[in-house]
Protein backbone atom coordinates (compact mmCIF):
# COMPACT_ATOMS: atom_id res chain seq x y z
CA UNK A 1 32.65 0.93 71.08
CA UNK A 2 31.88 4.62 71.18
CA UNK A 3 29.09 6.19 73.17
CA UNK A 4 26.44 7.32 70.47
CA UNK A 5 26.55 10.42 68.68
CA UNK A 6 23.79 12.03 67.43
CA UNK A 7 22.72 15.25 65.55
CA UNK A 8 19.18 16.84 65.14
CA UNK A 9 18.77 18.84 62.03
CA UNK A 10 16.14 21.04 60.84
CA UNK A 11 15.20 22.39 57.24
CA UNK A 12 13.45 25.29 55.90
CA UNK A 13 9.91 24.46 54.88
CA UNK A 14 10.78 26.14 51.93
CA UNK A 15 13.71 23.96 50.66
CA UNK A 16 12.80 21.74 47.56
CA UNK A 17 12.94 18.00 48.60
CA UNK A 18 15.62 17.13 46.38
CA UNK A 19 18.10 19.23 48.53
CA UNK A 20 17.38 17.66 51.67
CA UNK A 21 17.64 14.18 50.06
CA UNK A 22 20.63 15.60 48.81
CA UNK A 23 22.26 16.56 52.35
CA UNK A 24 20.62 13.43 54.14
CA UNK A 25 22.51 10.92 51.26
CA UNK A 26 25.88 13.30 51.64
CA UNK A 27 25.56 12.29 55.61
CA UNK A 28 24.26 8.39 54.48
CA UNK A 29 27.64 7.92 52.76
CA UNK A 30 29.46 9.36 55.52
CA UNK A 31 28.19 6.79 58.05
CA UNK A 32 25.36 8.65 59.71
CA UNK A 33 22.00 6.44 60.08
CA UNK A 34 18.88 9.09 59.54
CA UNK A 35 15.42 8.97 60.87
CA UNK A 36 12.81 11.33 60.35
CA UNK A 37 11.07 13.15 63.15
CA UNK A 38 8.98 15.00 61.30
CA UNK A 39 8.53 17.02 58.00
CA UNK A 40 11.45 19.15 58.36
CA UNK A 41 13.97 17.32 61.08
CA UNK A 42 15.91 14.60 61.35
CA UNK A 43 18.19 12.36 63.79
CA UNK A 44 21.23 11.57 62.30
CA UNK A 45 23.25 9.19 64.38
CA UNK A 46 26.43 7.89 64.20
CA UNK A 47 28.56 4.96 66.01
CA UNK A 48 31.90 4.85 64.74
CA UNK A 49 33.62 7.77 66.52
CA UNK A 50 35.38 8.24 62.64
CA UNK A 51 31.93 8.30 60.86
CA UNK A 52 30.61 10.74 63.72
CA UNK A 53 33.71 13.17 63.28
CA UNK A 54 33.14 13.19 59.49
CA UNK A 55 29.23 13.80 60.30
CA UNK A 56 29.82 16.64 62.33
CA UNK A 57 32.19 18.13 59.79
CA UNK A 58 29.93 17.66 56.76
CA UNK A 59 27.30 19.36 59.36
CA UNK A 60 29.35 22.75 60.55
CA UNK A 61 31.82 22.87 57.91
CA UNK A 62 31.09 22.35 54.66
CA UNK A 63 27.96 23.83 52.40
CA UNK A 64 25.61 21.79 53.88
CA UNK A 65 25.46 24.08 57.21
CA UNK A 66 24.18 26.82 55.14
CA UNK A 67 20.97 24.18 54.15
CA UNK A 68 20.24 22.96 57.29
CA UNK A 69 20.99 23.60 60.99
CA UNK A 70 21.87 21.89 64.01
CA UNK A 71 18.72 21.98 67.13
CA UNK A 72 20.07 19.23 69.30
CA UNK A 73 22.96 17.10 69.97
CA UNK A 74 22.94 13.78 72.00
CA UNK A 75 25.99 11.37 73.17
CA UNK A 76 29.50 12.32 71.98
CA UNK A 77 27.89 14.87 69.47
CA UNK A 78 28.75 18.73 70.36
CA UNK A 79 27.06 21.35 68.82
CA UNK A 80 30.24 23.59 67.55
CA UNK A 81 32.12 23.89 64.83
CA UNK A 82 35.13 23.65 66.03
CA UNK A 83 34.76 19.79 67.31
CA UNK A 84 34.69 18.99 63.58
CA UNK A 85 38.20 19.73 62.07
CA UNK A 86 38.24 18.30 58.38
CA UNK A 87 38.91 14.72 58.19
CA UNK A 88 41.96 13.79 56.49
CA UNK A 89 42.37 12.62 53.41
CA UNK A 90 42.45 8.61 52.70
CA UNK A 91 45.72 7.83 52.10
CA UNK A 92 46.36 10.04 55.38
CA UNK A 93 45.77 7.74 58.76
CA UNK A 94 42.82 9.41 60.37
CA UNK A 95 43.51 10.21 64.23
CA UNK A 96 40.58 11.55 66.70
CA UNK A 97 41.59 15.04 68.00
């Protein structure tokens, strides 16, 4: 097993609540186990190192980093983009960079 991964992400005050449920299911269905720490941040963890690569795609690469950012990363987690290549598709074996 993997070493941890985790993420903490922050959202504007001013985001409506259905777009952070919205980002915080996207990263549920991805793998990622979320806890709030407070009214606008979360941990989302991950310990599958496939389920933490998708995370931290969805996170830097996708829409969703224009909703929410990255404060802290824990474990395997890196805070760049470029640790987060887009996973391949399913019919394509998935290989760790």
């Amino acid at each position: 097993m993997m070493e941890q991964a985790s993420f903490e992400i922050a959202f504007p005050a001013h985001l409506p609540q259905a777009r952070v449920e919205y980002c915080l299911n996207s990263l549920r269905n991805a793998g990622a186990i979320v806890e709030t720490l407070g009214s606008e941040t979360y941990r989302v963890s991950c310990t599958r190192a496939k389920d933490h690569q998708h995370v931290g795609w969805i996170l830097f690469q996708t829409h969703i980093a224009d909703i929410c950012r990255v404060v802290a990363t824990s474990g395997a987690a890196q805070a760049r983009a470029s640790a987060y290549p887009k996973p391949p598709k399913s019919s394509e074996p998935y290989r760790l960079p």
